[in-house]
C-alpha atoms as a PDB file:
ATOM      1  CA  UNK A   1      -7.245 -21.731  -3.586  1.00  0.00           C
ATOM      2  CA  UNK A   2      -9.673 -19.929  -1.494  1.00  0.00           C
ATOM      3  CA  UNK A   3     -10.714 -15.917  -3.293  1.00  0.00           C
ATOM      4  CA  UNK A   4      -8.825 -13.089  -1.159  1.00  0.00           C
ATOM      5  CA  UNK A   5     -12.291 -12.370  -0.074  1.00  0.00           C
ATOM      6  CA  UNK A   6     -13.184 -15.464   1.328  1.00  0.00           C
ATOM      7  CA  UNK A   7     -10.546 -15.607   3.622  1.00  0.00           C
ATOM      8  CA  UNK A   8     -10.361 -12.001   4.276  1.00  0.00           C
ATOM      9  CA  UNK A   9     -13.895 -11.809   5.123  1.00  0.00           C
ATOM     10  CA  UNK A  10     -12.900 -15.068   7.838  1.00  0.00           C
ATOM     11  CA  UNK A  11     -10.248 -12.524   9.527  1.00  0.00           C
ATOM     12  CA  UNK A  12     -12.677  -9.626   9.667  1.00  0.00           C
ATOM     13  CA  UNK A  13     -14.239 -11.518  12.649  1.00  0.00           C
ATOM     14  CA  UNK A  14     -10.984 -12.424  14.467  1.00  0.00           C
ATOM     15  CA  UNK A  15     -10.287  -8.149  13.925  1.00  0.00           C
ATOM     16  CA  UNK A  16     -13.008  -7.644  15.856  1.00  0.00           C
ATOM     17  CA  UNK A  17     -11.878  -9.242  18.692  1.00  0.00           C
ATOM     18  CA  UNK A  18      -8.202  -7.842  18.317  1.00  0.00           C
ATOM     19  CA  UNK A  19      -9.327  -4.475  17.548  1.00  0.00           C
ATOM     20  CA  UNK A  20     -11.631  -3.989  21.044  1.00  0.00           C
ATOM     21  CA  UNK A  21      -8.224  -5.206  22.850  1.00  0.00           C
ATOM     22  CA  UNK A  22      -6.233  -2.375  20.885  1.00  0.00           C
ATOM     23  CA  UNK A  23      -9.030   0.158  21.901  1.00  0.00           C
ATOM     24  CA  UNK A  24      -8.445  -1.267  25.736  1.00  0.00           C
ATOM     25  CA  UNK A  25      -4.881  -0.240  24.946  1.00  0.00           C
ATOM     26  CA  UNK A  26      -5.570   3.326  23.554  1.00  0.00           C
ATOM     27  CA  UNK A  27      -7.347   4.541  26.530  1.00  0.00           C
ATOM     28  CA  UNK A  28      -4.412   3.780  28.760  1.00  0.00           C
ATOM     29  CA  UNK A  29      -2.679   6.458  29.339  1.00  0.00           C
ATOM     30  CA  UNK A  30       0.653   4.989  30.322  1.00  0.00           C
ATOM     31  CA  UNK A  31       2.857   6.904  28.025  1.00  0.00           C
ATOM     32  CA  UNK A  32       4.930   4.393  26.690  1.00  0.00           C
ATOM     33  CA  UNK A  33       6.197   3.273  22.778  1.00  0.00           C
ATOM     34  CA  UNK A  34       2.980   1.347  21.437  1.00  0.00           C
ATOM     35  CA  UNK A  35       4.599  -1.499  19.466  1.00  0.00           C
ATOM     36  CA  UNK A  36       3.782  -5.214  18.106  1.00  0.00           C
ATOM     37  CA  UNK A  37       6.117  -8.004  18.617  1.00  0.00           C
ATOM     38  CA  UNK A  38       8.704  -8.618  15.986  1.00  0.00           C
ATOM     39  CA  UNK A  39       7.943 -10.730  12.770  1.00  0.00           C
ATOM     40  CA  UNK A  40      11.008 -10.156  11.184  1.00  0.00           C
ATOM     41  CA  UNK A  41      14.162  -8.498  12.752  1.00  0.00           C
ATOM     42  CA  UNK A  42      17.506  -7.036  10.275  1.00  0.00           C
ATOM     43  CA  UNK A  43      14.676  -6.617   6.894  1.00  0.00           C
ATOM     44  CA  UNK A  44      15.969  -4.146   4.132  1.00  0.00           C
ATOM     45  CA  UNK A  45      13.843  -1.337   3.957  1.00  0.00           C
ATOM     46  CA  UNK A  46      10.718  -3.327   3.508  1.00  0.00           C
ATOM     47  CA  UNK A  47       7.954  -2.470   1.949  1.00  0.00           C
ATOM     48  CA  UNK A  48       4.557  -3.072   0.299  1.00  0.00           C
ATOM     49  CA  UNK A  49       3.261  -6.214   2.331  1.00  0.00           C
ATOM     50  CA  UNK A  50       0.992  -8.500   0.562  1.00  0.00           C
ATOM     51  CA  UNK A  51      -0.871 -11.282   2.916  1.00  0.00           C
ATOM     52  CA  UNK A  52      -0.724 -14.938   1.488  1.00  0.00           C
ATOM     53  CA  UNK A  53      -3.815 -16.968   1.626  1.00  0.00           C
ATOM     54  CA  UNK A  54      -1.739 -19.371   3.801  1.00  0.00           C
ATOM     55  CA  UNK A  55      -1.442 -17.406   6.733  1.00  0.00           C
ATOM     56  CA  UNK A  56       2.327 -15.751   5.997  1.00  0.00           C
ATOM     57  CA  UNK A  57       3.146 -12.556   3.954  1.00  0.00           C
ATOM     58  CA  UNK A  58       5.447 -11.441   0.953  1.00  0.00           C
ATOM     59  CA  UNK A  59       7.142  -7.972   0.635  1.00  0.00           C
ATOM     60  CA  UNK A  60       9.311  -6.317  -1.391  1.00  0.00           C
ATOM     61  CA  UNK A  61      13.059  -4.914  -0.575  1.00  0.00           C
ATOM     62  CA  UNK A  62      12.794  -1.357  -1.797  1.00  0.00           C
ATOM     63  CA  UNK A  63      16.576  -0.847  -2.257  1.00  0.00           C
ATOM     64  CA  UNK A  64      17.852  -4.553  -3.626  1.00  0.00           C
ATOM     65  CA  UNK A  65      14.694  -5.724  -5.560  1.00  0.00           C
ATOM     66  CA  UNK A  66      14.184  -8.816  -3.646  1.00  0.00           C
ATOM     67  CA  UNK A  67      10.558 -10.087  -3.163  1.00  0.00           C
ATOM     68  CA  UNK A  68      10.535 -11.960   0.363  1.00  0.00           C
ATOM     69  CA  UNK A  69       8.431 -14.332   1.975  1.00  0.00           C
ATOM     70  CA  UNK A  70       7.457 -15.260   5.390  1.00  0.00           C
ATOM     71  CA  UNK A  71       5.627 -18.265   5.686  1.00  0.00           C
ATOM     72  CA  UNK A  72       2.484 -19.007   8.660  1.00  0.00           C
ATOM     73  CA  UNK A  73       4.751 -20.064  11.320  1.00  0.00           C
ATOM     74  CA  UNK A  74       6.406 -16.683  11.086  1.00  0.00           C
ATOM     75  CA  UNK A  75       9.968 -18.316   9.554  1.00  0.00           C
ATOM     76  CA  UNK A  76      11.702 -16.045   6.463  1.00  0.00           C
ATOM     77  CA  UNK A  77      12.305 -18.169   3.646  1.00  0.00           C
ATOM     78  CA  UNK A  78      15.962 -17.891   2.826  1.00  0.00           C
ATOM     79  CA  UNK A  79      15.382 -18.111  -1.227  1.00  0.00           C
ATOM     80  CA  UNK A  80      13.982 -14.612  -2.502  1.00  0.00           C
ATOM     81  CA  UNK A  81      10.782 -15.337  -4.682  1.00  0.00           C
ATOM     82  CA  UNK A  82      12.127 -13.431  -7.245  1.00  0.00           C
ATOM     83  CA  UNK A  83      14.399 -10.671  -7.737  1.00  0.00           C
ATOM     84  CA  UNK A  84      14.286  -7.837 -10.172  1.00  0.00           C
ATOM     85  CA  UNK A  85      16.775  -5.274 -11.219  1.00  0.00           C
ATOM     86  CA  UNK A  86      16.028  -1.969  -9.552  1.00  0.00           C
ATOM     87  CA  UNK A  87      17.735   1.646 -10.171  1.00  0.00           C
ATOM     88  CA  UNK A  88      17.498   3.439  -6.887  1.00  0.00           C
ATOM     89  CA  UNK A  89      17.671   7.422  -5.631  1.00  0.00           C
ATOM     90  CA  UNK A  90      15.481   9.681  -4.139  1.00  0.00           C
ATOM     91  CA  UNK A  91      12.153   7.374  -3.892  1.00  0.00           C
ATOM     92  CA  UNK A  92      13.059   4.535  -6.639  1.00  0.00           C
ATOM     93  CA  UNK A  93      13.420   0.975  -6.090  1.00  0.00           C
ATOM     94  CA  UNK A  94      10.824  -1.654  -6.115  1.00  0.00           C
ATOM     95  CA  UNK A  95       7.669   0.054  -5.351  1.00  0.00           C
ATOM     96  CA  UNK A  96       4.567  -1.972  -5.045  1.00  0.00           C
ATOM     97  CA  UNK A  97       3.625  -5.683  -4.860  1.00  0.00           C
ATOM     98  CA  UNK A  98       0.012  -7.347  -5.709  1.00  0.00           C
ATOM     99  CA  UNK A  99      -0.875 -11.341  -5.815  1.00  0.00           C
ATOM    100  CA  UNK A 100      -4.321 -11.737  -8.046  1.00  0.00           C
ATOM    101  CA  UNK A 101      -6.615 -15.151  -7.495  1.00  0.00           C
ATOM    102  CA  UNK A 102      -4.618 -16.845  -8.935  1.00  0.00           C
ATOM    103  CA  UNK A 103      -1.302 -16.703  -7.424  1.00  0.00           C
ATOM    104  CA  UNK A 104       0.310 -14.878  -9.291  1.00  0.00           C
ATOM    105  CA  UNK A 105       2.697 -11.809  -8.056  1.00  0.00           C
ATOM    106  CA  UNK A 106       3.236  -8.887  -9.817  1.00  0.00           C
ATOM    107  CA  UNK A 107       5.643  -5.784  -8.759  1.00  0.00           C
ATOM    108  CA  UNK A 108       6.369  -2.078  -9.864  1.00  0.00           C
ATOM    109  CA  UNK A 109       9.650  -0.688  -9.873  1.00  0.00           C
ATOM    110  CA  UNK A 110      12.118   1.891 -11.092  1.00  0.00           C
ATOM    111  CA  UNK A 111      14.275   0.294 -14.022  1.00  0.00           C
ATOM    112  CA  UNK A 112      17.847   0.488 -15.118  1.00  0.00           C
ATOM    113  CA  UNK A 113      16.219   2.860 -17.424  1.00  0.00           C
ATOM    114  CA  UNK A 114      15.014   4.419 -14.390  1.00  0.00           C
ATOM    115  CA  UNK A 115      11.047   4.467 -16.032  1.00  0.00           C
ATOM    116  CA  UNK A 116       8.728   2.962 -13.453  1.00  0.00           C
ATOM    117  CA  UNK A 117       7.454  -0.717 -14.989  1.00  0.00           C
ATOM    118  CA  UNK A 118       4.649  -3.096 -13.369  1.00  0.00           C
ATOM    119  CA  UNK A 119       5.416  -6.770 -14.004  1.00  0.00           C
ATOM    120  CA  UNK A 120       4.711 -10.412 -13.081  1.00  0.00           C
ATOM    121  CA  UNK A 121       7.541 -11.575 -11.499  1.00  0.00           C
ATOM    122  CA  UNK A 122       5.960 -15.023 -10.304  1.00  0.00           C
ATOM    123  CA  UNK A 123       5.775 -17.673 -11.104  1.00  0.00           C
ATOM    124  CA  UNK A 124       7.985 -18.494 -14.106  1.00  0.00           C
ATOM    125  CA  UNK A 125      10.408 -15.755 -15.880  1.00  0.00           C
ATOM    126  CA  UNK A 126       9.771 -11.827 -15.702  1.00  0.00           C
ATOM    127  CA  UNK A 127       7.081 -10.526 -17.601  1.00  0.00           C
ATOM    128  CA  UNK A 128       6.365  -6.520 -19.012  1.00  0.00           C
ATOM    129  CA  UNK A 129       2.655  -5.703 -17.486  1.00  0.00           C
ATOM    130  CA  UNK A 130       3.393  -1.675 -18.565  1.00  0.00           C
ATOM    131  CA  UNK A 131       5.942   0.420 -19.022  1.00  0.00           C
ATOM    132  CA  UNK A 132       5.292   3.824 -17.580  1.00  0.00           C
ATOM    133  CA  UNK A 133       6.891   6.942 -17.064  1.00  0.00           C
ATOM    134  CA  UNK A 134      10.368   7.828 -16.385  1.00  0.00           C
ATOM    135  CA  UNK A 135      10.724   8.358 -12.891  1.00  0.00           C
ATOM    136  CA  UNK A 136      12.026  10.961 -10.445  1.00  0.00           C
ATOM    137  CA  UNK A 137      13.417  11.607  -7.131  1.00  0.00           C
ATOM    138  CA  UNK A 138      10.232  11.947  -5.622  1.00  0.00           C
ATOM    139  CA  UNK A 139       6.664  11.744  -5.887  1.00  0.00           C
ATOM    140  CA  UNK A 140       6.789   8.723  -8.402  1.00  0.00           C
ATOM    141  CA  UNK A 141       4.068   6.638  -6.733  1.00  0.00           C
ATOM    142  CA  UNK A 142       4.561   2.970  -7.439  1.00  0.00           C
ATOM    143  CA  UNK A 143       1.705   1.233  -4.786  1.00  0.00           C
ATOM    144  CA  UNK A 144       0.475  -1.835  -6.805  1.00  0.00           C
ATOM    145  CA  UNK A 145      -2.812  -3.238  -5.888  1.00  0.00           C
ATOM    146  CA  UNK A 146      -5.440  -6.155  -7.307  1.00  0.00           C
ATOM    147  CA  UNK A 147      -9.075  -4.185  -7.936  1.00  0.00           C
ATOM    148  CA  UNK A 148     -11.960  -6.539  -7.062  1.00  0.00           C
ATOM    149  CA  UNK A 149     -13.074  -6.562 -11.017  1.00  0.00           C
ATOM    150  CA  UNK A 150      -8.790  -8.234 -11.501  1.00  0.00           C
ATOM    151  CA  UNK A 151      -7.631  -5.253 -13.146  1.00  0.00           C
ATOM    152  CA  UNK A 152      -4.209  -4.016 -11.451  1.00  0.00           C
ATOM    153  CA  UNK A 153      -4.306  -0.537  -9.953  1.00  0.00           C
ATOM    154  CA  UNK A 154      -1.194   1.709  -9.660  1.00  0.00           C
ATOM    155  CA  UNK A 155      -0.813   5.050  -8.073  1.00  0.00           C
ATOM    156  CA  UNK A 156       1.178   7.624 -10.043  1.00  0.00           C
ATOM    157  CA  UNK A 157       2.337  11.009  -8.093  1.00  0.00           C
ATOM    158  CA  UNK A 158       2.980  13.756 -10.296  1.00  0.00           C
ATOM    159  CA  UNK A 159       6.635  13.347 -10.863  1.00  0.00           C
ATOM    160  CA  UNK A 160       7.678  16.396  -9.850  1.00  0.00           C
ATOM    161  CA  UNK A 161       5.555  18.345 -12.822  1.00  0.00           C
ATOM    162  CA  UNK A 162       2.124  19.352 -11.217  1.00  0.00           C
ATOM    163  CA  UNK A 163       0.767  20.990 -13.820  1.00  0.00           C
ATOM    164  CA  UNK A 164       0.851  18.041 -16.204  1.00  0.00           C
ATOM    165  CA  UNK A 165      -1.572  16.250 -13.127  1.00  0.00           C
ATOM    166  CA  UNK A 166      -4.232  17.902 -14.992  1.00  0.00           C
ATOM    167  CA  UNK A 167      -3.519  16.748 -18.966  1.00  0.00           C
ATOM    168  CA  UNK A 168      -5.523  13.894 -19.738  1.00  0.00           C
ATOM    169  CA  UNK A 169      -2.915  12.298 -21.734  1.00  0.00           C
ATOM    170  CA  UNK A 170      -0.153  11.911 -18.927  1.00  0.00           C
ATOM    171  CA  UNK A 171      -0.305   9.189 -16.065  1.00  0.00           C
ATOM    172  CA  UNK A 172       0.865  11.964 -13.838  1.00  0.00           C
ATOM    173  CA  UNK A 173      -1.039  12.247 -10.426  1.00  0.00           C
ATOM    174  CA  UNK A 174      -3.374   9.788 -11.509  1.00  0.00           C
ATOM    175  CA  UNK A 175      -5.052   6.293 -10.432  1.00  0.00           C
ATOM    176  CA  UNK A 176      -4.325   4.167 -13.384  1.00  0.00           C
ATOM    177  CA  UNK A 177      -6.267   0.255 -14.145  1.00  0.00           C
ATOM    178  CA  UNK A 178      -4.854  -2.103 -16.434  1.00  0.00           C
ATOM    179  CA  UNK A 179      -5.504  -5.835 -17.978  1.00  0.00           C
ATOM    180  CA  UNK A 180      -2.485  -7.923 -15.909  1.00  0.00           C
ATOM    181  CA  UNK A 181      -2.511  -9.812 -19.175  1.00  0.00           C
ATOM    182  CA  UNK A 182      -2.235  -7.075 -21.632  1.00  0.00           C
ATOM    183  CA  UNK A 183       0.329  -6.058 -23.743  1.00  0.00           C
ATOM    184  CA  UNK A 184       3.588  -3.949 -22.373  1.00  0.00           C
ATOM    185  CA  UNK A 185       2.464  -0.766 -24.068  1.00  0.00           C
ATOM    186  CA  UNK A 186      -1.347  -0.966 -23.364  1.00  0.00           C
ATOM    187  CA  UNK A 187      -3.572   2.846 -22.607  1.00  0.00           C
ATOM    188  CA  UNK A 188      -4.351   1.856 -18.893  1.00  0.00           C
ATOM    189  CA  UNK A 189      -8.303   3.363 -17.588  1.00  0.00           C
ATOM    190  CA  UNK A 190      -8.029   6.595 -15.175  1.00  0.00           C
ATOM    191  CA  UNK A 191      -9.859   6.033 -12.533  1.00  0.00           C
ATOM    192  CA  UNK A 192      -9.648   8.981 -10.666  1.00  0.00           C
ATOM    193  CA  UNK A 193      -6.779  12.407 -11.064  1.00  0.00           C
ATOM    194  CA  UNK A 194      -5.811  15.188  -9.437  1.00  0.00           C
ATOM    195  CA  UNK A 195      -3.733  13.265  -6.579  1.00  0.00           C
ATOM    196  CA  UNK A 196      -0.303  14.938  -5.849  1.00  0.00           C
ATOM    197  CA  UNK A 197       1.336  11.271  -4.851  1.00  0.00           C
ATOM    198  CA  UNK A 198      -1.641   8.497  -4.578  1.00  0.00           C
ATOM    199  CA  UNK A 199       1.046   6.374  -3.128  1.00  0.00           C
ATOM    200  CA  UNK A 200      -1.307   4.779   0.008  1.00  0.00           C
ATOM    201  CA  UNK A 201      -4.476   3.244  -1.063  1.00  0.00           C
ATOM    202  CA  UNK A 202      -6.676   0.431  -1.133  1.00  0.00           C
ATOM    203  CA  UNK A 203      -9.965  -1.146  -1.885  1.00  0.00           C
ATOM    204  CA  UNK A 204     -12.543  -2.254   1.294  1.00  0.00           C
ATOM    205  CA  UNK A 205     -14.390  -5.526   0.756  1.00  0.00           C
ATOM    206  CA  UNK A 206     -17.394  -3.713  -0.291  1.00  0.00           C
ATOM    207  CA  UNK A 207     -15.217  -2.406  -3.213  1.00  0.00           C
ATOM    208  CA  UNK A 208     -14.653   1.157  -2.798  1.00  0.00           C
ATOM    209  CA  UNK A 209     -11.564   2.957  -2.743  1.00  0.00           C
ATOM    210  CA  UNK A 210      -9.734   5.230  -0.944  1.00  0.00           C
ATOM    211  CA  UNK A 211      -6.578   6.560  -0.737  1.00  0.00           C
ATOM    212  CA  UNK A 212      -4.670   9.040   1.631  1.00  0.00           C
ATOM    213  CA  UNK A 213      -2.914  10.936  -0.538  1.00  0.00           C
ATOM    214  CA  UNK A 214       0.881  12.414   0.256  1.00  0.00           C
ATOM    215  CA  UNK A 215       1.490  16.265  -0.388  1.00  0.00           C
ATOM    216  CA  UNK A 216       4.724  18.564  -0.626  1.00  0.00           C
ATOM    217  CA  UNK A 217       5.008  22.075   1.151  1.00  0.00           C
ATOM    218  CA  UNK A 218       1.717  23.224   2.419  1.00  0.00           C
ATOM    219  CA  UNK A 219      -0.619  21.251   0.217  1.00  0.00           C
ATOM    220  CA  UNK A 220      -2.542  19.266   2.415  1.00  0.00           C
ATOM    221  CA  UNK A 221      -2.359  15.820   3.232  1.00  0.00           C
ATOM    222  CA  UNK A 222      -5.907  13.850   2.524  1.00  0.00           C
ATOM    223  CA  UNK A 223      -8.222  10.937   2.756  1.00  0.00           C
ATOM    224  CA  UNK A 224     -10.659  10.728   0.036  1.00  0.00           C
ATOM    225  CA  UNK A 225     -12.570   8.240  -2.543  1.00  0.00           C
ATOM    226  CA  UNK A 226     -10.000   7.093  -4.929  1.00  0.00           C
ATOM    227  CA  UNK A 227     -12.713   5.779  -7.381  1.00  0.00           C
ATOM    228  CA  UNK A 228     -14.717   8.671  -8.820  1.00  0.00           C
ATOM    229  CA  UNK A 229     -13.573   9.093 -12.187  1.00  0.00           C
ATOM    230  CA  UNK A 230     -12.295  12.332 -12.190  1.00  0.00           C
ATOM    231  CA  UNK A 231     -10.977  14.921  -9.878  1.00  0.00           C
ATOM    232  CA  UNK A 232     -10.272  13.354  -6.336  1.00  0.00           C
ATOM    233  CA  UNK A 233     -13.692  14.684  -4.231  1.00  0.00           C
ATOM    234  CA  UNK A 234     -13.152  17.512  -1.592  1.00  0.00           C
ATOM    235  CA  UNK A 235     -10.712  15.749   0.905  1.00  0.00           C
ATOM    236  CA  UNK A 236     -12.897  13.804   3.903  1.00  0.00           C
ATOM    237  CA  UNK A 237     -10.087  14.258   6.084  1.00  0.00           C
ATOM    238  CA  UNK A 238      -6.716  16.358   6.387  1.00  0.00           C
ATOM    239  CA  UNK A 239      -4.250  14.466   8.139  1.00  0.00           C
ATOM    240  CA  UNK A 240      -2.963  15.790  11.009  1.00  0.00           C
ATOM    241  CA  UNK A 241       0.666  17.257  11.264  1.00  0.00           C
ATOM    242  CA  UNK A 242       2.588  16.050   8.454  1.00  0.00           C
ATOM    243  CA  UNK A 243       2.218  12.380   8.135  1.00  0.00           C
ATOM    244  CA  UNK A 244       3.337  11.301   5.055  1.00  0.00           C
ATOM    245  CA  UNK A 245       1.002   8.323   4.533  1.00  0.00           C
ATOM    246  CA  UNK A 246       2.989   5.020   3.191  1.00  0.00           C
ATOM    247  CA  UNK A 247       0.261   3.228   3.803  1.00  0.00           C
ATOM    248  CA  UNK A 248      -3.395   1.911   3.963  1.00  0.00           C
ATOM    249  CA  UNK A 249      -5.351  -1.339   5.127  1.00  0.00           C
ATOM    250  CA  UNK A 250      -9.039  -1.021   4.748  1.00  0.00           C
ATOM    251  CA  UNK A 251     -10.184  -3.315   8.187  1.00  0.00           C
ATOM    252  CA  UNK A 252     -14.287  -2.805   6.472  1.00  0.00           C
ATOM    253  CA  UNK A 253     -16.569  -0.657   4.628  1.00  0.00           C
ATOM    254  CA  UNK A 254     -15.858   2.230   7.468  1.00  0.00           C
ATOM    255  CA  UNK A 255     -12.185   2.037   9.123  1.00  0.00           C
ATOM    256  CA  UNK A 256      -9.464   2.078   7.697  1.00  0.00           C
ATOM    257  CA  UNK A 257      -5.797   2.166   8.959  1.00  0.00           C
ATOM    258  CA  UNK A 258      -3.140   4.515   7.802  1.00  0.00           C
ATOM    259  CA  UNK A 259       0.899   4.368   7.932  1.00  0.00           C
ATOM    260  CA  UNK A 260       2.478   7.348   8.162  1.00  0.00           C
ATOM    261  CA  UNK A 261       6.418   7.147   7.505  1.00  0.00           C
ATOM    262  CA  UNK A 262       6.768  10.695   8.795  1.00  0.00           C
ATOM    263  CA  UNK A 263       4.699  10.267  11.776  1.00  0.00           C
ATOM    264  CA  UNK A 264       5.431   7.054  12.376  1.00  0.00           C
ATOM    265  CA  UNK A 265       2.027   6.372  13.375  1.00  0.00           C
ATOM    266  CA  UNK A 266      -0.342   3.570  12.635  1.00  0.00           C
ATOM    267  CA  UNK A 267      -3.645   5.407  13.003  1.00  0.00           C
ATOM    268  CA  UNK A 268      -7.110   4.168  12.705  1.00  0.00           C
ATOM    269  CA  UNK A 269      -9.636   6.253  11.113  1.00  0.00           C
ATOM    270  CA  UNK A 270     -13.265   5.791  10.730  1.00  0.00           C
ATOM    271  CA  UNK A 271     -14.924   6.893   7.472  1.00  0.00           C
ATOM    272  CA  UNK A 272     -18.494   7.598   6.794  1.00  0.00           C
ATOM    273  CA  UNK A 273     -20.152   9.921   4.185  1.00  0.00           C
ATOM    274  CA  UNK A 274     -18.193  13.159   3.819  1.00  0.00           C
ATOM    275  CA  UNK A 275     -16.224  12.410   7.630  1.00  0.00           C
ATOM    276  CA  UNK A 276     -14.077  10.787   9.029  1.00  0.00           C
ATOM    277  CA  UNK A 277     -12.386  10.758  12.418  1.00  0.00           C
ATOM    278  CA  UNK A 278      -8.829   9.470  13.661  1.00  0.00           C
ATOM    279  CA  UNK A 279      -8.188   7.407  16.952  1.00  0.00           C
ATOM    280  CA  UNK A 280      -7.252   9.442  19.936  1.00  0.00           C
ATOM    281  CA  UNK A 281      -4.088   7.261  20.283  1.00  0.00           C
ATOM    282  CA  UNK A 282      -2.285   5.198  17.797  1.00  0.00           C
ATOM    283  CA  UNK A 283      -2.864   1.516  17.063  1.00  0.00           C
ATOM    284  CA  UNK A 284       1.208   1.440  17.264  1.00  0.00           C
ATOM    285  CA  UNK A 285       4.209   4.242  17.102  1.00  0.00           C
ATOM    286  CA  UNK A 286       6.721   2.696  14.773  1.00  0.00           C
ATOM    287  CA  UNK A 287       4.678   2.087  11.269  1.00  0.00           C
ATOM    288  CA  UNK A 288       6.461   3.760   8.722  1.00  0.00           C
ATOM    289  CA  UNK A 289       6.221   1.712   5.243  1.00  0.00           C
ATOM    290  CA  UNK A 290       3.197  -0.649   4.787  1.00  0.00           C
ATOM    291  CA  UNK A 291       0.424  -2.195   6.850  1.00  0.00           C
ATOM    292  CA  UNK A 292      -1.403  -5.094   5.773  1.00  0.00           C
ATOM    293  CA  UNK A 293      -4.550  -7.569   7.369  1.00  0.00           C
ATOM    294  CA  UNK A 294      -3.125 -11.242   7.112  1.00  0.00           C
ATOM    295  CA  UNK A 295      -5.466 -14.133   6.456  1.00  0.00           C
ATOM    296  CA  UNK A 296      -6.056 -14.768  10.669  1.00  0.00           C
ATOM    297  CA  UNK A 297      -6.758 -10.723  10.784  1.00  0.00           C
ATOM    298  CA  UNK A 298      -3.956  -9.718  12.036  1.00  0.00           C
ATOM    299  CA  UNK A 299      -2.264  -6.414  11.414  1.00  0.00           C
ATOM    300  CA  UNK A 300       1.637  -6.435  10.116  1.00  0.00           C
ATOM    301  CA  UNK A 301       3.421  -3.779   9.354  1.00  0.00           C
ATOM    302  CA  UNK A 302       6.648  -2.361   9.107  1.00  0.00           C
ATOM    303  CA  UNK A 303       9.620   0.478   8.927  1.00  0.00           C
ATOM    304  CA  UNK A 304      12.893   0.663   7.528  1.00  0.00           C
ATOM    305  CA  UNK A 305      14.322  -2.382   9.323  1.00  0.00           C
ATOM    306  CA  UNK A 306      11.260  -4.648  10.875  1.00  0.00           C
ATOM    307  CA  UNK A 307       8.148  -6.302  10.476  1.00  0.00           C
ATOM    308  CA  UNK A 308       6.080  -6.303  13.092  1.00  0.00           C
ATOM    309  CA  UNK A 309       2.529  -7.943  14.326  1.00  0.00           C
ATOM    310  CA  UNK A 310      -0.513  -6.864  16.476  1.00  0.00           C
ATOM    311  CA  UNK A 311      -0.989 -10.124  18.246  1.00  0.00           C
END
């Protein structure tokens, strides 16, 4: 099996192409819903989209604990991958998906117990990665991701306590990195803190990451390096409005693009330094939970119902 990079860096090109047609599109000023054609129609609350070396895509069901797949032709594979037993409320449910080099899937998810857990969950039987923190209604993070060292990242919001985000000791508002073969009760590595809900990141093929970073009340919303080792940096971008970022797909080294399940918005931003600057118009107007690049460099994403593709 090919490296994610490898094929990844084969799509890059393709995005090139796509992405000076979806600039054609922005500066057309016709007013109407920008949308991509339909992947799959009737989905349950879909989220965190993981392209397949293949060509197709897997993503969780927040609310039943299913992990789908769609294969490269586009078809939805009747037989979940694998299903695991979610409690749900507020923001629980199955959380994040990530498939390491070699094939493997992993998940994080809101328990019976209600704690948030990561986990391989394929091939072969279930399997403890980490068991974190109980959960909450809100701001429990959950986004699972593959760093380009192996190591599994997961975002952690601050569970509803902000002033623990700044104890050492606790996993709240923090970037966490941990061994995908350790032991259940393994001390994962901070990498960075000080996030109110890190629940939108990702890494660019040059390695760095960055992560747009949800925020209650009047706390702003931001885009910064989510690799520093401490304190998230002073933010390179407020969001505009109140986005609520679900999401982010790093295209290269310098644009990324964000979901925004409150604005609905799939927005490109380019990033540079201590700057960065949106897109005049949208890349599309119904993103709301996860955007991924598949292996031909196309963008999927989805909301509560769909999955859609920039052809």
């Amino acid at each position: 099996m090919n490296s994610p990079s490898q094929w990844a860096s084969a799509g890059f090109l393709v995005l090139a192409v796509i992405l000076t047609a979806l600039f054609t599109v922005e500066n057309d000023d016709d007013g109407g819903l920008i949308s991509g054609r339909v992947l799959v129609a009737d989905a349950a609350f879909p989220v965190a989209l993981v392209a397949l070396p293949s060509g197709g895509l897997r993503y969780g069901e927040r609310l039943t604990g299913a992990v789908r797949e769609v294969d490269a032709t586009g078809r939805l594979l009747a037989k979940a991958v694998a299903t695991v037993t979610v409690s749900t409320g507020g923001q629980r449910g199955l959380l994040g998906l990530a498939i390491d080099q070699a094939g493997r899937t992993f998940a994080a998810w809101t328990g019976t117990d209600r704690r948030l857990v990561v986990g391989q969950v394929a091939p072969g039987p279930e399997r403890m990665v980490w068991l974190g923190p109980p959960s909450t209604d809100l701001a429990n993070g959950g986004h699972l991701v593959v760093a380009p060292d192996g190591r599994l990242v997961v975002g952690i919001g601050d569970l509803q306590d902000p002033p623990s985000v700044k104890d050492p000791t606790t996993p709240n508002g923090k970037l966490l990195a941990f061994d995908p073969d350790g032991p259940p009760d393994q001390r994962p590595t901070v990498l960075s803190s000080g996030w109110n809900n890190p629940f939108a990141f990702a890494y660019t093929p040059g390695g760095q990451l960055w992560v747009a970073d949800n925020a209650p009340g009047r706390r702003p919303e931001r885009l910064a390096r989510g690799d520093t080792g401490g304190d998230p940096p002073a933010a390179v971008t407020e969001l505009d409005g109140r986005s609520a970022p679900s999401s982010v797909a790093a295209l290269d080294d310098g644009r990324l693009v964000v979901c925004g399940f409150v604005s609905r918005r799939l927005d490109l931003y380019r990033v540079g330094g201590t700057a960065a600057r949106r897109g005049r118009r949208p890349l599309a107007e119904d993103c709301a939970t996860s955007v991924v690049i598949l292996a031909d460099g196309r963008l999927a994403y989805a909301d509560e119902s769909t999955v859609r593709v920039l052809d």
